[in-house]
C-alpha atoms as a PDB file:
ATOM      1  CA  UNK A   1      80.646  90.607  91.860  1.00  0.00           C
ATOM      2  CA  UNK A   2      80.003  93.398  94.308  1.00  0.00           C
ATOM      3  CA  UNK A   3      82.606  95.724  93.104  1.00  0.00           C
ATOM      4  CA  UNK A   4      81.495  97.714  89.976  1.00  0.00           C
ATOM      5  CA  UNK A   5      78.082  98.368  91.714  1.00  0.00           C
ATOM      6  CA  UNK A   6      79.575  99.475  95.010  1.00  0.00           C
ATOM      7  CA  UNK A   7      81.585 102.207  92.641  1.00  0.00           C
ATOM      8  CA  UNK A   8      79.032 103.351  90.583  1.00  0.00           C
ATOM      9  CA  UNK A   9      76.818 103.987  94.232  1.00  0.00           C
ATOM     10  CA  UNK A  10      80.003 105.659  95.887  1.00  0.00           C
ATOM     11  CA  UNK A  11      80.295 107.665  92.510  1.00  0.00           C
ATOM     12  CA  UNK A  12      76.354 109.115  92.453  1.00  0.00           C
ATOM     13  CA  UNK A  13      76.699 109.266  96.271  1.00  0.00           C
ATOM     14  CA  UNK A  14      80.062 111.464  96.090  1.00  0.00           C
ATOM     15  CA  UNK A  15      78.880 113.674  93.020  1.00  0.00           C
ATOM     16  CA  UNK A  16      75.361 114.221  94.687  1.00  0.00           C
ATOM     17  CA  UNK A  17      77.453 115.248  97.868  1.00  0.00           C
ATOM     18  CA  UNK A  18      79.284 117.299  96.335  1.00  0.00           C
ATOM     19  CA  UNK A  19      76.139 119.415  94.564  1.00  0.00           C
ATOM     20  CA  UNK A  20      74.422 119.244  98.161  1.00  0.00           C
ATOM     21  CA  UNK A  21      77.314 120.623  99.815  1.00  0.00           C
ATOM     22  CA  UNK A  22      78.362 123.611  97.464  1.00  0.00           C
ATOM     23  CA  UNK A  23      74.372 124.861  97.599  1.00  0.00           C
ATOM     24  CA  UNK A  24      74.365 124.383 101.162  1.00  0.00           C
ATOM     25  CA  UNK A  25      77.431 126.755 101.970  1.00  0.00           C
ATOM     26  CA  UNK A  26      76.353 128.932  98.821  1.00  0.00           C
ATOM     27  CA  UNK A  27      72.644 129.179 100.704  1.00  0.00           C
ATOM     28  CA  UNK A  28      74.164 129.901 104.361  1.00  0.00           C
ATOM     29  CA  UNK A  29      76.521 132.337 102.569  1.00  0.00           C
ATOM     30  CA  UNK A  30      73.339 134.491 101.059  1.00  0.00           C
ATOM     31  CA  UNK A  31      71.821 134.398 104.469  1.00  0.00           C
ATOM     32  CA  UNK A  32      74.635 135.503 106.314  1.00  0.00           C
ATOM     33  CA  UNK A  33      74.823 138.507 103.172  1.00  0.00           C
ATOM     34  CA  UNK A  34      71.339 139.015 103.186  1.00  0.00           C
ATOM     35  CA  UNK A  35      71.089 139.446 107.649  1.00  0.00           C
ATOM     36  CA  UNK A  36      73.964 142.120 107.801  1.00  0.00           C
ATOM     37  CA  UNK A  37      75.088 140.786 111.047  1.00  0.00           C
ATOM     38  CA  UNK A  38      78.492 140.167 112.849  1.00  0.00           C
ATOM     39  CA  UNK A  39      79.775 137.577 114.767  1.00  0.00           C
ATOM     40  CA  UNK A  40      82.063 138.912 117.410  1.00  0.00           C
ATOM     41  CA  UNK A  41      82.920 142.173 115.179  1.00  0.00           C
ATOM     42  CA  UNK A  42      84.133 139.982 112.063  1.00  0.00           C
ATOM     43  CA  UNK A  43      83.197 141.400 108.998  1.00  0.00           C
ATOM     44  CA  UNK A  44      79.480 140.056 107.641  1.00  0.00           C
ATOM     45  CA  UNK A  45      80.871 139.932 103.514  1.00  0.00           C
ATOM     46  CA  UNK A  46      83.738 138.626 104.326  1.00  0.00           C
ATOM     47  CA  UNK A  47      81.848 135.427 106.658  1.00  0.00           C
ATOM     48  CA  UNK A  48      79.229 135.458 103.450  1.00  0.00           C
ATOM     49  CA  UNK A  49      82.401 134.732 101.030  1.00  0.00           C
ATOM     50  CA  UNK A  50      84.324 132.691 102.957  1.00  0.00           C
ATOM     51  CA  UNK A  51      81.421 130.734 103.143  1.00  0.00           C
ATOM     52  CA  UNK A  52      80.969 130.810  99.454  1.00  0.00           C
ATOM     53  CA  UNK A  53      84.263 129.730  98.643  1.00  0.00           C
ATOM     54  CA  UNK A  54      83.963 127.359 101.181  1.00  0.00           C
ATOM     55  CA  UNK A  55      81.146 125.784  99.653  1.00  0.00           C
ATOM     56  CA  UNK A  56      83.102 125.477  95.961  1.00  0.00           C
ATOM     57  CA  UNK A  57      86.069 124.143  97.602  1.00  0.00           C
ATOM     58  CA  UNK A  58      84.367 121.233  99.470  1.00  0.00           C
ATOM     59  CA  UNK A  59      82.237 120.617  96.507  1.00  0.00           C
ATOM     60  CA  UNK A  60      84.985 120.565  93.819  1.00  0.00           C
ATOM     61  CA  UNK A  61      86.901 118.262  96.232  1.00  0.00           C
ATOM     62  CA  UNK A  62      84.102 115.754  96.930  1.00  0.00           C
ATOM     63  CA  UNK A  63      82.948 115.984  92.979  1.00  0.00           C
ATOM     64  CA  UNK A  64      86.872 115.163  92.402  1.00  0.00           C
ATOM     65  CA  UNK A  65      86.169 111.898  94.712  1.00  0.00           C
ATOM     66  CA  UNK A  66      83.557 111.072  92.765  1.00  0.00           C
ATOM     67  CA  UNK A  67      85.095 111.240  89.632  1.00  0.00           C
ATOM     68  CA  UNK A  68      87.824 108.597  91.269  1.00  0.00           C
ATOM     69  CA  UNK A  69      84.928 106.346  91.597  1.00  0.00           C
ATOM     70  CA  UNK A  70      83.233 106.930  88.216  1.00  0.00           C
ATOM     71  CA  UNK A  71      86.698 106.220  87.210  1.00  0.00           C
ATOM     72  CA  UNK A  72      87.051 102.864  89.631  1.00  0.00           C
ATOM     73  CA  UNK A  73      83.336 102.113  88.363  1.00  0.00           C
ATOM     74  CA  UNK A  74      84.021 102.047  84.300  1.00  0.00           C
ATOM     75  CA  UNK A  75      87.522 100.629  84.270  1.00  0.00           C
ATOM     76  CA  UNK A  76      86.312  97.998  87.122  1.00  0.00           C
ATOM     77  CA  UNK A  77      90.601  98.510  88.601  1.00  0.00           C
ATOM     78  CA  UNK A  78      91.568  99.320  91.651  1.00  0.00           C
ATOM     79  CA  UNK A  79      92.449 103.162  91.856  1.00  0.00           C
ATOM     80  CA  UNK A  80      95.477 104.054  92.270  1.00  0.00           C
ATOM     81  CA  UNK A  81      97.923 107.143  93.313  1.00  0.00           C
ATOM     82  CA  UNK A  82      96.531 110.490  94.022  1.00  0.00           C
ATOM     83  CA  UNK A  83      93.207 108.553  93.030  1.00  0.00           C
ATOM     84  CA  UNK A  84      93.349 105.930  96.003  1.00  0.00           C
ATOM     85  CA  UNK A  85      94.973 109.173  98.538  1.00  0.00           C
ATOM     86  CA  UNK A  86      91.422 110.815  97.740  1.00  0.00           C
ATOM     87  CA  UNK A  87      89.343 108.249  98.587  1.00  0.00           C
ATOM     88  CA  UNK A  88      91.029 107.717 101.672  1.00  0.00           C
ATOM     89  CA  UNK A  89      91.154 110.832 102.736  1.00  0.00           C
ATOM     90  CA  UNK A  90      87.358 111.285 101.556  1.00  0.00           C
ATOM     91  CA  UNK A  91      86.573 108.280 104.318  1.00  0.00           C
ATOM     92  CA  UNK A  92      88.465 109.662 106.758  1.00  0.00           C
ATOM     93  CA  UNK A  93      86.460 113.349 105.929  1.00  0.00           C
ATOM     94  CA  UNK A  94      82.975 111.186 106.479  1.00  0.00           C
ATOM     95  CA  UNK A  95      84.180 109.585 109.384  1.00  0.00           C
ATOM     96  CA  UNK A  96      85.298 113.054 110.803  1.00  0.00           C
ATOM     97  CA  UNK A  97      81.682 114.723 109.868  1.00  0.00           C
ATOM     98  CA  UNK A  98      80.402 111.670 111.511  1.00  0.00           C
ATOM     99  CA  UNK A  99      81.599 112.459 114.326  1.00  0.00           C
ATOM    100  CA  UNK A 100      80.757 116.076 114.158  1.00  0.00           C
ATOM    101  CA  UNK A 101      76.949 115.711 113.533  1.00  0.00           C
ATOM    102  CA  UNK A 102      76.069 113.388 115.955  1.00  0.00           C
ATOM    103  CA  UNK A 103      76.188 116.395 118.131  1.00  0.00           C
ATOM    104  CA  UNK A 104      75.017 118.896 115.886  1.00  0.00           C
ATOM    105  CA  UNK A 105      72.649 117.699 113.502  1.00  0.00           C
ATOM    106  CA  UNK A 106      71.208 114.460 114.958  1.00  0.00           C
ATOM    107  CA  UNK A 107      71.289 110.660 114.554  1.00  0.00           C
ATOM    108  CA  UNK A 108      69.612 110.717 110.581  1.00  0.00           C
ATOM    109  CA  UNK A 109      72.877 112.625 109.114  1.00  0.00           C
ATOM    110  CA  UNK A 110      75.642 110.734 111.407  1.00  0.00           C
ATOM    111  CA  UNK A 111      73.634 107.169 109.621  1.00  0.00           C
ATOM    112  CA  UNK A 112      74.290 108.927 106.419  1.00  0.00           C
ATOM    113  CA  UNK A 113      77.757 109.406 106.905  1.00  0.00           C
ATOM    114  CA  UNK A 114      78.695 106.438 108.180  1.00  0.00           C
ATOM    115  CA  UNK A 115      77.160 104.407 105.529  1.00  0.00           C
ATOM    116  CA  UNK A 116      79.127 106.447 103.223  1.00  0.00           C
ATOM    117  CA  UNK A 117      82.634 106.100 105.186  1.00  0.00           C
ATOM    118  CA  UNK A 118      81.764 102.584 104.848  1.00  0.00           C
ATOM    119  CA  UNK A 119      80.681 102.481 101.033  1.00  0.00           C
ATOM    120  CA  UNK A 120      84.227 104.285 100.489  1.00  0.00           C
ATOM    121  CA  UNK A 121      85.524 101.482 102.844  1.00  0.00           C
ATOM    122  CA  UNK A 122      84.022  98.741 101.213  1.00  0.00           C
ATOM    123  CA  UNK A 123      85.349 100.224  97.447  1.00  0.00           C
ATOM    124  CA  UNK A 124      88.516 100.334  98.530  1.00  0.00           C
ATOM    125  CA  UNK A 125      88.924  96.696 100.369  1.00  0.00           C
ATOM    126  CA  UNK A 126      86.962  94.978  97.176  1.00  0.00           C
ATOM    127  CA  UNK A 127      89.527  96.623  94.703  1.00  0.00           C
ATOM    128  CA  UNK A 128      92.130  95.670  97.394  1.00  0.00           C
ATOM    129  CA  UNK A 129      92.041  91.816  97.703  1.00  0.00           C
ATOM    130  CA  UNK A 130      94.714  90.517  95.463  1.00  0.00           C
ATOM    131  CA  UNK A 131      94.067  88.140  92.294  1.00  0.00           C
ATOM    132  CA  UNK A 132      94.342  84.335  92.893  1.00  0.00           C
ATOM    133  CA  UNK A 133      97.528  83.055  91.815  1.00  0.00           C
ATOM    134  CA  UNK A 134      97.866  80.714  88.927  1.00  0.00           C
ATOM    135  CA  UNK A 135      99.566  77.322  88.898  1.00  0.00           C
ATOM    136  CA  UNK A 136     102.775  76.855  88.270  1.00  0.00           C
ATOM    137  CA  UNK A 137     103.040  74.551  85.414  1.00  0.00           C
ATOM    138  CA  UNK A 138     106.574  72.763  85.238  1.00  0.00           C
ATOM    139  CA  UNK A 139     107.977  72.531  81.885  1.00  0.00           C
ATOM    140  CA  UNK A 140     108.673  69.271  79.729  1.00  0.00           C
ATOM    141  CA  UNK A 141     112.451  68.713  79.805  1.00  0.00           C
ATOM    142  CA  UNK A 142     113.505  70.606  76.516  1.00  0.00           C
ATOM    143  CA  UNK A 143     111.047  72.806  76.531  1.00  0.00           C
ATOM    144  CA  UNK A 144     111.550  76.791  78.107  1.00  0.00           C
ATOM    145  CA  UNK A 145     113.090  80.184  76.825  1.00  0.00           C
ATOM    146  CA  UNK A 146     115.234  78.723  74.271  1.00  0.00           C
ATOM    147  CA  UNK A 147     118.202  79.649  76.729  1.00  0.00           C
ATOM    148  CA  UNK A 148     118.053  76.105  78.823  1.00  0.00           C
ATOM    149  CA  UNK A 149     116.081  77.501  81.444  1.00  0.00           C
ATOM    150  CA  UNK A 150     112.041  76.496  82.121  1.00  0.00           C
ATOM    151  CA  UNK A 151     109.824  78.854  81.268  1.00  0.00           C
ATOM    152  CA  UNK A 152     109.411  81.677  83.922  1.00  0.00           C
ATOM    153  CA  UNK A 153     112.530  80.394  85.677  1.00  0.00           C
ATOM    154  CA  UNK A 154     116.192  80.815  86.199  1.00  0.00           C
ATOM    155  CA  UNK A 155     118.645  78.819  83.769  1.00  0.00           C
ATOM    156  CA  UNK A 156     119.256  75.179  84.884  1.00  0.00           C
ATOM    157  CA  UNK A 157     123.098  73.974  85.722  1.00  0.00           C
ATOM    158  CA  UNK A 158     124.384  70.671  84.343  1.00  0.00           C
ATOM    159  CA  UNK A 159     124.775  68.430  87.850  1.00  0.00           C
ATOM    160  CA  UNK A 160     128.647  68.576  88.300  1.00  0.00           C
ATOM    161  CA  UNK A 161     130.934  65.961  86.715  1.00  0.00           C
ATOM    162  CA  UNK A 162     132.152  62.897  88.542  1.00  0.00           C
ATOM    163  CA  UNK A 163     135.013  62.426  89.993  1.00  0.00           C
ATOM    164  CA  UNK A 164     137.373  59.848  89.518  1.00  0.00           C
ATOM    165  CA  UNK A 165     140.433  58.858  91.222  1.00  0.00           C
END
């Protein structure tokens, strides 16, 4: 099936994100130190930290993602709780940033994100689709719980009695 692979790609993707976003706030953080300048009198170290932490925050969060879909990828279950609430909210973070650098950055990086809104997508739907449900086999009369009831079912009443008179 499609479903252990589609983790283990959302897991590398996530984890790699999550490296390439923590250097890439760390980096604009050292510039920002390293240029001494202000933006509309706000205070350069603080901007460089903020940008810093920043950085760590995003990356710990989308490394956290990908550790839902290591997780989805060895135990080939669904994910579930705070687990399945990260990975949503992950998506809906791509499909935000989508959004965001179509303007900014340019057509290459919105492809990226989209394809990775819709990996996330696709993990969660394949984990999603209920298991086919079995056949009901109907017990032999006699056979069941030991109670008088068929197996998996509710106990069986005697037909009532009848009248006479």
């Amino acid at each position: 099936m499609v479903r252990r692979p589609v983790a283990w790609v959302v897991a590398v993707v996530l984890l790699v994100e999550a490296f390439g976003v923590a250097a890439l706030n760390w980096f604009l953080g050292v510039v920002v130190d390293r240029q001494d300048m202000s933006l509309a009198g706000l205070d350069p170290d603080m901007m460089s930290m903020s940008s810093k932490i920043g950085g760590v925050v995003f990356g710990a969060y989308f490394a956290l993602c990908g550790l839902v879909a290591l997780l989805v990828a060895v135990r080939n279950r669904a994910p579930a709780g705070f687990g399945r609430i990260l990975l949503i909210s992950a998506a809906v973070v791509h499909g935000l940033l989508a959004a965001f650098v179509w303007g900014l950055v340019g057509w290459t990086a919105f492809v990226f994100m989209v394809v990775v809104l819709g990996l996330i997508v696709l993990l969660l739907m394949t984990y999603d689709a209920p298991a086919a449900p079995e056949e009901p086999v109907d017990a032999a009369p006699g056979e069941g719980d030991g109670d008088g009831s068929p197996a998996g079912g509710a106990p069986v009443s005697p037909p009532p009695a009848p009248t006479t008179g």
